[in-house]
C-alpha atoms as a PDB file:
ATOM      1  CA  UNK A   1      -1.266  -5.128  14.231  1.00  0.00           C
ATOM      2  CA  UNK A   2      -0.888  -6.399  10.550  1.00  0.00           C
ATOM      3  CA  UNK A   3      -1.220  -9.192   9.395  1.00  0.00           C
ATOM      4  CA  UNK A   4       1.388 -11.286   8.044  1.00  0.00           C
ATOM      5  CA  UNK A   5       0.526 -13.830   5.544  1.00  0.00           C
ATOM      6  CA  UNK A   6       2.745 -16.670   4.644  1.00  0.00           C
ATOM      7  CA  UNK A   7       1.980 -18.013   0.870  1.00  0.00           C
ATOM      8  CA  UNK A   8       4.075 -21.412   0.809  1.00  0.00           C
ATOM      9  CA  UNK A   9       2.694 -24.611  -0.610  1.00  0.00           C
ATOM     10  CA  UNK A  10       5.702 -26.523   1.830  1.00  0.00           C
ATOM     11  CA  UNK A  11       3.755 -26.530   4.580  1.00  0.00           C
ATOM     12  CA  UNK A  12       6.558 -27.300   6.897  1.00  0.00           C
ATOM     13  CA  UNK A  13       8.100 -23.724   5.812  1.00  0.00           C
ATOM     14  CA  UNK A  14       5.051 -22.033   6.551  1.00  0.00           C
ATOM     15  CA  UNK A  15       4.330 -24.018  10.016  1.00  0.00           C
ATOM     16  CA  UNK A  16       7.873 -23.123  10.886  1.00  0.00           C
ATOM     17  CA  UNK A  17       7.674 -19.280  10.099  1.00  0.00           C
ATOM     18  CA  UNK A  18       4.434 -19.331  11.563  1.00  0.00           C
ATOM     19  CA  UNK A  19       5.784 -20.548  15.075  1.00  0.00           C
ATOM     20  CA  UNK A  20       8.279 -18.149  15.149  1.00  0.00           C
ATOM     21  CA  UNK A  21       5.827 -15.088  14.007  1.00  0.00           C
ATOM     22  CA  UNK A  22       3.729 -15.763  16.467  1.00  0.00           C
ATOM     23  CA  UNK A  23       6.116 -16.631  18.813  1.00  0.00           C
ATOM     24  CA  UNK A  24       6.931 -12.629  18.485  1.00  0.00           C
ATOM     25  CA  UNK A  25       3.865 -11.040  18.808  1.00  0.00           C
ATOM     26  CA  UNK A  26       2.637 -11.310  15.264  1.00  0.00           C
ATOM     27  CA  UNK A  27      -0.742 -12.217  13.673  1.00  0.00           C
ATOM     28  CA  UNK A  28       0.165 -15.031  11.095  1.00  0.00           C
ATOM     29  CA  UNK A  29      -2.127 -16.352   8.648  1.00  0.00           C
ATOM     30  CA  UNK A  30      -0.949 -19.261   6.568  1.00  0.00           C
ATOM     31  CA  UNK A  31      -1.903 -20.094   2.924  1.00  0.00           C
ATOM     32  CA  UNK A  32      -1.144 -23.522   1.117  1.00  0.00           C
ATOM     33  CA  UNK A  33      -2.533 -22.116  -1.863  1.00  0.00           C
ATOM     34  CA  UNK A  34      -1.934 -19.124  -3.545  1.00  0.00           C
ATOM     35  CA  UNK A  35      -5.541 -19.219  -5.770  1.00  0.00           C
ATOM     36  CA  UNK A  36      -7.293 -18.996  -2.479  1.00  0.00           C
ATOM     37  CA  UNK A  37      -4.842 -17.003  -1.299  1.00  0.00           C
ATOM     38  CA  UNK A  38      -6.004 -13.789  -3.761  1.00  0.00           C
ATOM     39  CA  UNK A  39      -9.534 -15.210  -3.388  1.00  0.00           C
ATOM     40  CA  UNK A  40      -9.564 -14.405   0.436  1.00  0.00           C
ATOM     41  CA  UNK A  41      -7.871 -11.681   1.327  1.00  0.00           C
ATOM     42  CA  UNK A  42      -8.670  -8.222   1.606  1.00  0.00           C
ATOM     43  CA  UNK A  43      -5.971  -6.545  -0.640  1.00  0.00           C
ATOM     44  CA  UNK A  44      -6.588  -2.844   1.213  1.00  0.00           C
ATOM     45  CA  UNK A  45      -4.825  -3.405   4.461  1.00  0.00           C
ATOM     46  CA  UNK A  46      -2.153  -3.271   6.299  1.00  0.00           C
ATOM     47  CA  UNK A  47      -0.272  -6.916   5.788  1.00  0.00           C
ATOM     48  CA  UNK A  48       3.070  -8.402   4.858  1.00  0.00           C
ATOM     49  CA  UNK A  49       3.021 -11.235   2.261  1.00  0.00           C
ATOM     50  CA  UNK A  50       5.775 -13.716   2.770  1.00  0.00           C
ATOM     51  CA  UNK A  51       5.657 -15.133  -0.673  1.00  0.00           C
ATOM     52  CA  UNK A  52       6.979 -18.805  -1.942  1.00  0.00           C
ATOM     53  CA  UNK A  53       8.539 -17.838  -5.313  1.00  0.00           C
ATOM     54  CA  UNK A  54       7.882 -21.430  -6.792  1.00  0.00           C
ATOM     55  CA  UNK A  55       4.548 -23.074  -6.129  1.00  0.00           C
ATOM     56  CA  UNK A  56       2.182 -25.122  -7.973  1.00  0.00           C
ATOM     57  CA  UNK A  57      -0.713 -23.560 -10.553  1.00  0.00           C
ATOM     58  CA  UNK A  58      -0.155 -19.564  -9.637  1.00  0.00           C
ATOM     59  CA  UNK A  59       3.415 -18.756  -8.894  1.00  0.00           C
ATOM     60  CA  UNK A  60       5.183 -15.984  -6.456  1.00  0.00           C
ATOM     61  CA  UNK A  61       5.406 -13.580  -9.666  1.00  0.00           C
ATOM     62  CA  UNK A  62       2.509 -14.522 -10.930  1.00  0.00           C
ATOM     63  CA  UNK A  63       0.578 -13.159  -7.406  1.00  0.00           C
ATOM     64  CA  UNK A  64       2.916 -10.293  -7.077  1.00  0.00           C
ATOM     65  CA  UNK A  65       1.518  -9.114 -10.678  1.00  0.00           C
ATOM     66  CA  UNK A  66      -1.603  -9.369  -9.517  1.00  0.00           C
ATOM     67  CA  UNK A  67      -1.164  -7.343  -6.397  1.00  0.00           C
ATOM     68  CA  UNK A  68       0.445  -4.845  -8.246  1.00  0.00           C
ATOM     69  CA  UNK A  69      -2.368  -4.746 -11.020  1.00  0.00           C
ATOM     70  CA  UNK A  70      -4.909  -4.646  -8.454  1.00  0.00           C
ATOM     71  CA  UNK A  71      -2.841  -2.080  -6.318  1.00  0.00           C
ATOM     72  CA  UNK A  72      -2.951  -3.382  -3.077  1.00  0.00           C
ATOM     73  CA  UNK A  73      -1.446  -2.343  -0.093  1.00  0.00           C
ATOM     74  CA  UNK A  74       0.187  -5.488   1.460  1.00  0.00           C
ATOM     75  CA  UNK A  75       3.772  -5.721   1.052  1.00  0.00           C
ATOM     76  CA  UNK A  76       5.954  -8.550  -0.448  1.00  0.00           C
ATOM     77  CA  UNK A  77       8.939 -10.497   0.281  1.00  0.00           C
ATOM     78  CA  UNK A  78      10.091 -13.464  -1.682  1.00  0.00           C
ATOM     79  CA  UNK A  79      11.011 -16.577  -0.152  1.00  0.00           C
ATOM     80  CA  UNK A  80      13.492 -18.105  -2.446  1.00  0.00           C
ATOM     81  CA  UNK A  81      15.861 -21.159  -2.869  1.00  0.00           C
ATOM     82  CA  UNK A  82      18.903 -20.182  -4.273  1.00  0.00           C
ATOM     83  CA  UNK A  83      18.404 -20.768  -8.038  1.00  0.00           C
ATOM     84  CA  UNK A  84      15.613 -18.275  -7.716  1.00  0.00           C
ATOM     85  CA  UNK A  85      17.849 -15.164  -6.155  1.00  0.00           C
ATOM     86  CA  UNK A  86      17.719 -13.449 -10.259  1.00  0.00           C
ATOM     87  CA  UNK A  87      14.127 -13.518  -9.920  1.00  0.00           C
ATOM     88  CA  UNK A  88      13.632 -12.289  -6.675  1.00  0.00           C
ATOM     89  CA  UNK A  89      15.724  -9.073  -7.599  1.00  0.00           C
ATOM     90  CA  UNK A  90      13.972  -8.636 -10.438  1.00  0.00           C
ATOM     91  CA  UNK A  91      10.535  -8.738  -8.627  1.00  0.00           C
ATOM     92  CA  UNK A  92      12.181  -5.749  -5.855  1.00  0.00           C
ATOM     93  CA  UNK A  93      12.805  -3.890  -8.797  1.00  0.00           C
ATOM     94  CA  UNK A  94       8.739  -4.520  -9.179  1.00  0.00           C
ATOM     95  CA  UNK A  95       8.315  -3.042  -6.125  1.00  0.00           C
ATOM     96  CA  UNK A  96       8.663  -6.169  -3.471  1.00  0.00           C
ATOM     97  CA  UNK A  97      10.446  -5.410  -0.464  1.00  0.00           C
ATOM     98  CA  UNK A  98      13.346  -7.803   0.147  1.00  0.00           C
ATOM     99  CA  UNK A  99      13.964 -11.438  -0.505  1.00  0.00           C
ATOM    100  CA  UNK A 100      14.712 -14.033   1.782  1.00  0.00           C
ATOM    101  CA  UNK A 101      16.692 -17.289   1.111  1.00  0.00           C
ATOM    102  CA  UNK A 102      15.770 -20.586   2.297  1.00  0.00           C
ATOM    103  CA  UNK A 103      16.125 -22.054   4.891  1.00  0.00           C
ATOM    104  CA  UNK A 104      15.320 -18.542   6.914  1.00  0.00           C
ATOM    105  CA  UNK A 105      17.033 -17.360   9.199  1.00  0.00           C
ATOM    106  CA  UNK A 106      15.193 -15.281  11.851  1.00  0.00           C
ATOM    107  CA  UNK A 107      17.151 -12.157  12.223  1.00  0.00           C
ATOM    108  CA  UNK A 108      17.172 -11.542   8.193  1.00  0.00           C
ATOM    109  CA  UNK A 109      13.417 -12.056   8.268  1.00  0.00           C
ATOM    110  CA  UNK A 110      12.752  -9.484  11.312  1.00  0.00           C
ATOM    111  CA  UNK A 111      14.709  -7.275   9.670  1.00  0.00           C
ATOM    112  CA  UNK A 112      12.767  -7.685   6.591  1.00  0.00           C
ATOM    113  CA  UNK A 113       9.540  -7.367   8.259  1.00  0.00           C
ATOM    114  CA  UNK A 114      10.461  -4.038   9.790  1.00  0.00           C
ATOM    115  CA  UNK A 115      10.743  -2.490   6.494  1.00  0.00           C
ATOM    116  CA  UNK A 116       8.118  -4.693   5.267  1.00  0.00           C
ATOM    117  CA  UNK A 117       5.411  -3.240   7.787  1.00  0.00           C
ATOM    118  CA  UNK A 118       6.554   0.543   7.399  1.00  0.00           C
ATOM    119  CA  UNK A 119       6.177   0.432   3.314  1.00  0.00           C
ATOM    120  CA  UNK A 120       2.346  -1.103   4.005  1.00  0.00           C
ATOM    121  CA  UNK A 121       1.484   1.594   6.217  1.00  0.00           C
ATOM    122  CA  UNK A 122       2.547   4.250   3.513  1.00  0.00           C
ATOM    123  CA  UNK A 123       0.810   2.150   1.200  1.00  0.00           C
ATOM    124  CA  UNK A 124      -2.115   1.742   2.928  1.00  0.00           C
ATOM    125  CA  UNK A 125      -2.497   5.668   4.110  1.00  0.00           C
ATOM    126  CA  UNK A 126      -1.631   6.846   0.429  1.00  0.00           C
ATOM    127  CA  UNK A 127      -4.929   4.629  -0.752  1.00  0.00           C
ATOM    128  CA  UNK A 128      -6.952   5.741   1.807  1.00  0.00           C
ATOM    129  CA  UNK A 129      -5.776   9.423   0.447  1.00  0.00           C
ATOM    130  CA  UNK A 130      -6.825   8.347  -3.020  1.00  0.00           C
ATOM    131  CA  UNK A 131     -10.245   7.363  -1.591  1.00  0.00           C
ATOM    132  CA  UNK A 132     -11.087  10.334   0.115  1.00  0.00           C
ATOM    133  CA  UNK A 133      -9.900  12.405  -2.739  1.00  0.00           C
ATOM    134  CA  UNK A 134     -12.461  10.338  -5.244  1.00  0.00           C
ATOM    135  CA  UNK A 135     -14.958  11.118  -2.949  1.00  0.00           C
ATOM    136  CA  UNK A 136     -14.485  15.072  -4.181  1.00  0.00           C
ATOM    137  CA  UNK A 137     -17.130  16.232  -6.656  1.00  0.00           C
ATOM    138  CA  UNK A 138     -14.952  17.959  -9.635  1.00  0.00           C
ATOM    139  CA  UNK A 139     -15.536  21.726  -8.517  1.00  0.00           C
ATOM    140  CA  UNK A 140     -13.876  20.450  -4.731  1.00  0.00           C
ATOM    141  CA  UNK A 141     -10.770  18.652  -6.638  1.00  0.00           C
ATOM    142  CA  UNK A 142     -10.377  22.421  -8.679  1.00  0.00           C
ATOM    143  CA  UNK A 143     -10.396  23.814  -5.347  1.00  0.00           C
ATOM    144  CA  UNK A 144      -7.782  21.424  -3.967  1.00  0.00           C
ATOM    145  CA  UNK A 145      -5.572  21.630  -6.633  1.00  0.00           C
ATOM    146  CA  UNK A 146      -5.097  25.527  -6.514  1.00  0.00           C
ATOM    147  CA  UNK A 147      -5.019  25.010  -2.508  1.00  0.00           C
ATOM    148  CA  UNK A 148      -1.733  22.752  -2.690  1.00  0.00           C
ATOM    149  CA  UNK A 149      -0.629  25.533  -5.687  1.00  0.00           C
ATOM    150  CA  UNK A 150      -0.324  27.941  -2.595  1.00  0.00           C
ATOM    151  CA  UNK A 151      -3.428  30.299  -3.908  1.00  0.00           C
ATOM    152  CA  UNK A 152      -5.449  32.418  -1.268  1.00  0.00           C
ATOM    153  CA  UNK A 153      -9.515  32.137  -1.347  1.00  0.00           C
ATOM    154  CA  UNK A 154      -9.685  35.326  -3.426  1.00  0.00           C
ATOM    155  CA  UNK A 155      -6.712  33.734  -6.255  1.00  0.00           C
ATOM    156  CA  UNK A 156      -8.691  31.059  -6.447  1.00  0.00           C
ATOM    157  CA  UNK A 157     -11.893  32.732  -6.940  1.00  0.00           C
ATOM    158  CA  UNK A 158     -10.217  34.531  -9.847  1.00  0.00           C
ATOM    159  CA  UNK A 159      -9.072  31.837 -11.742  1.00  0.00           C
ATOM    160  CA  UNK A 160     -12.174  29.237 -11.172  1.00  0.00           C
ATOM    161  CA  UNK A 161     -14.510  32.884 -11.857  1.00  0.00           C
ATOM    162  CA  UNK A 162     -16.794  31.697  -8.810  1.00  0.00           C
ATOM    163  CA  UNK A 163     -16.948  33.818  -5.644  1.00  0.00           C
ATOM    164  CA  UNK A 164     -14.836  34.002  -2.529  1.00  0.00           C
ATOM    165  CA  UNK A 165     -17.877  32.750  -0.257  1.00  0.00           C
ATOM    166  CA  UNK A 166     -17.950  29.664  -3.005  1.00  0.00           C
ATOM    167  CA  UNK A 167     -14.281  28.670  -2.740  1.00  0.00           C
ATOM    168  CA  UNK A 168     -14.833  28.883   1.444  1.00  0.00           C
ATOM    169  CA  UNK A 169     -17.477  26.437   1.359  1.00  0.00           C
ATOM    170  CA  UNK A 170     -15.793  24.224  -0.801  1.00  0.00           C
ATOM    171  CA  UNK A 171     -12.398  24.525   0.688  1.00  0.00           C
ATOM    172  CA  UNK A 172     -14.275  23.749   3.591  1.00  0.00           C
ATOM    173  CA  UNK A 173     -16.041  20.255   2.493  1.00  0.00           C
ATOM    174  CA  UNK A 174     -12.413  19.321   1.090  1.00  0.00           C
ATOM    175  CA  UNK A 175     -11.068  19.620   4.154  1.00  0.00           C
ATOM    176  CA  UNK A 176     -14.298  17.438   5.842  1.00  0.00           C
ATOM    177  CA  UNK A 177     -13.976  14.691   3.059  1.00  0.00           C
ATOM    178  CA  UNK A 178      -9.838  14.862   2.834  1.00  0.00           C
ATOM    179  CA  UNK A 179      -9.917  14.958   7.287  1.00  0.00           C
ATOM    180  CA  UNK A 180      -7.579  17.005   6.754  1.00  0.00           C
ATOM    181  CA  UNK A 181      -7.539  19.367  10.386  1.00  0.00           C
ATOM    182  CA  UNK A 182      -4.901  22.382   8.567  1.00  0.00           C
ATOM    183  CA  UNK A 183      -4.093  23.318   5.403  1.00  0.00           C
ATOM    184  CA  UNK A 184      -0.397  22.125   5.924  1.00  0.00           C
ATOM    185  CA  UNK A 185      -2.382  18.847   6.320  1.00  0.00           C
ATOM    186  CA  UNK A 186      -3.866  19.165   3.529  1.00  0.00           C
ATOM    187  CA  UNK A 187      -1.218  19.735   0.996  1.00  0.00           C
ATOM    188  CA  UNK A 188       0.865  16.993   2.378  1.00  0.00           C
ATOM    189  CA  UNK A 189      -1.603  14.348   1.565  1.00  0.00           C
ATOM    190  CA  UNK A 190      -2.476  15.579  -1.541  1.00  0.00           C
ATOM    191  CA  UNK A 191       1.312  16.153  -2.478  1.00  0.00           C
ATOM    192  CA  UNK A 192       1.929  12.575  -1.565  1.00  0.00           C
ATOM    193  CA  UNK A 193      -0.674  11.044  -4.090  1.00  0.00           C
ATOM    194  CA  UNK A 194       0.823  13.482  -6.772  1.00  0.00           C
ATOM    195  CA  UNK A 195      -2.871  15.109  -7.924  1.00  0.00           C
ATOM    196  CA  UNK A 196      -2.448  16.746 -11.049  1.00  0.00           C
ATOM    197  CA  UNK A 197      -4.788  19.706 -12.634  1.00  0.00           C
ATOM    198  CA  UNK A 198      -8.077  18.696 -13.278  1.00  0.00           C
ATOM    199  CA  UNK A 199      -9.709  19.578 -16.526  1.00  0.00           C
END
């Protein structure tokens, strides 16, 4: 199960959510500070961050930006008071996934956290796309990119002027590195991370 982490410097908040996270099944992991916060946490992975929007020395937007910049995985939602609702929408438009207003309510956050935890799974699968497809040496991402263009073995071995034997055993180490088990698969994974031509 994800993790949820709750980045609040009132530690009643966070002691509260806490309780009732856990109270429902979930793996909560509380931070009082959002410095060691970003210093401690794996950024690849499946995880919710319930985020304070005002705290001391790094605030809410201020980690959001870095989680974008760094392009992690875990997904936001803004804890907010109620002078801090513009800022919250502007940080969805950012790509957080909801806000909550304080004090919260427990419905409004499992609702949140449903759509929370789906968005970090694409997330998370769409990086672990990316990774497998920088693990392609430049001849397999040519090969891949005329696959997901709908080209047979002997199209492609036209265009990239190599033979038909070539493009099999490269088709068939993309498929090994992308663990991809079809060609349908393939294409979908490689549609979703929008590859374009290489060079």
């Amino acid at each position: 199960m994800p993790t949820i982490h709750l980045v609040d410097d009132d530690i009643a908040v966070t002691e509260s959510c806490q309780f009732l996270l856990e109270s429902l099944g979930y793996c909560a992991h509380i931070w009082n500070d959002s410095q060691i916060f970003i210093k401690n946490t794996h950024l690849y992975q499946p995880g919710v961050v319930l985020l304070d929007m005002r705290m001391p020395k790094f605030d809410g937007k201020q980690v959001h930006q870095y989680l974008i910049e760094n392009h992690s995985t875990l997904a936001v939602i803004f804890l907010t008071g109620h002078g801090d609702i513009p800022m919250a929408v502007e940080e969805i438009k950012n790509g957080a996934v909801d806000f909550l207003q304080k004090p919260i309510e427990s419905h409004a956050l499992l609702s949140a956290l449903e759509t929370a935890l789906i968005e970090t799974q694409r997330r998370f699968e769409a990086h672990e796309i990316r990774s497998r497809y920088a693990s392609l040496t430049p001849r397999e991402k040519h090969i891949a990119y005329y696959v997901i263009q709908g080209l047979m073995n002997r199209e492609i071995a036209e265009v990239a002027c190599v033979s038909i034997r070539t493009v099999e055993v490269h088709r068939a180490k993309v498929m090994d590195k992308m663990k991809a088990k079809n060609i349908a698969e393939l294409v979908t994974a490689l549609q979703g991370i929008n590859i374009i031509a290489p060079n």
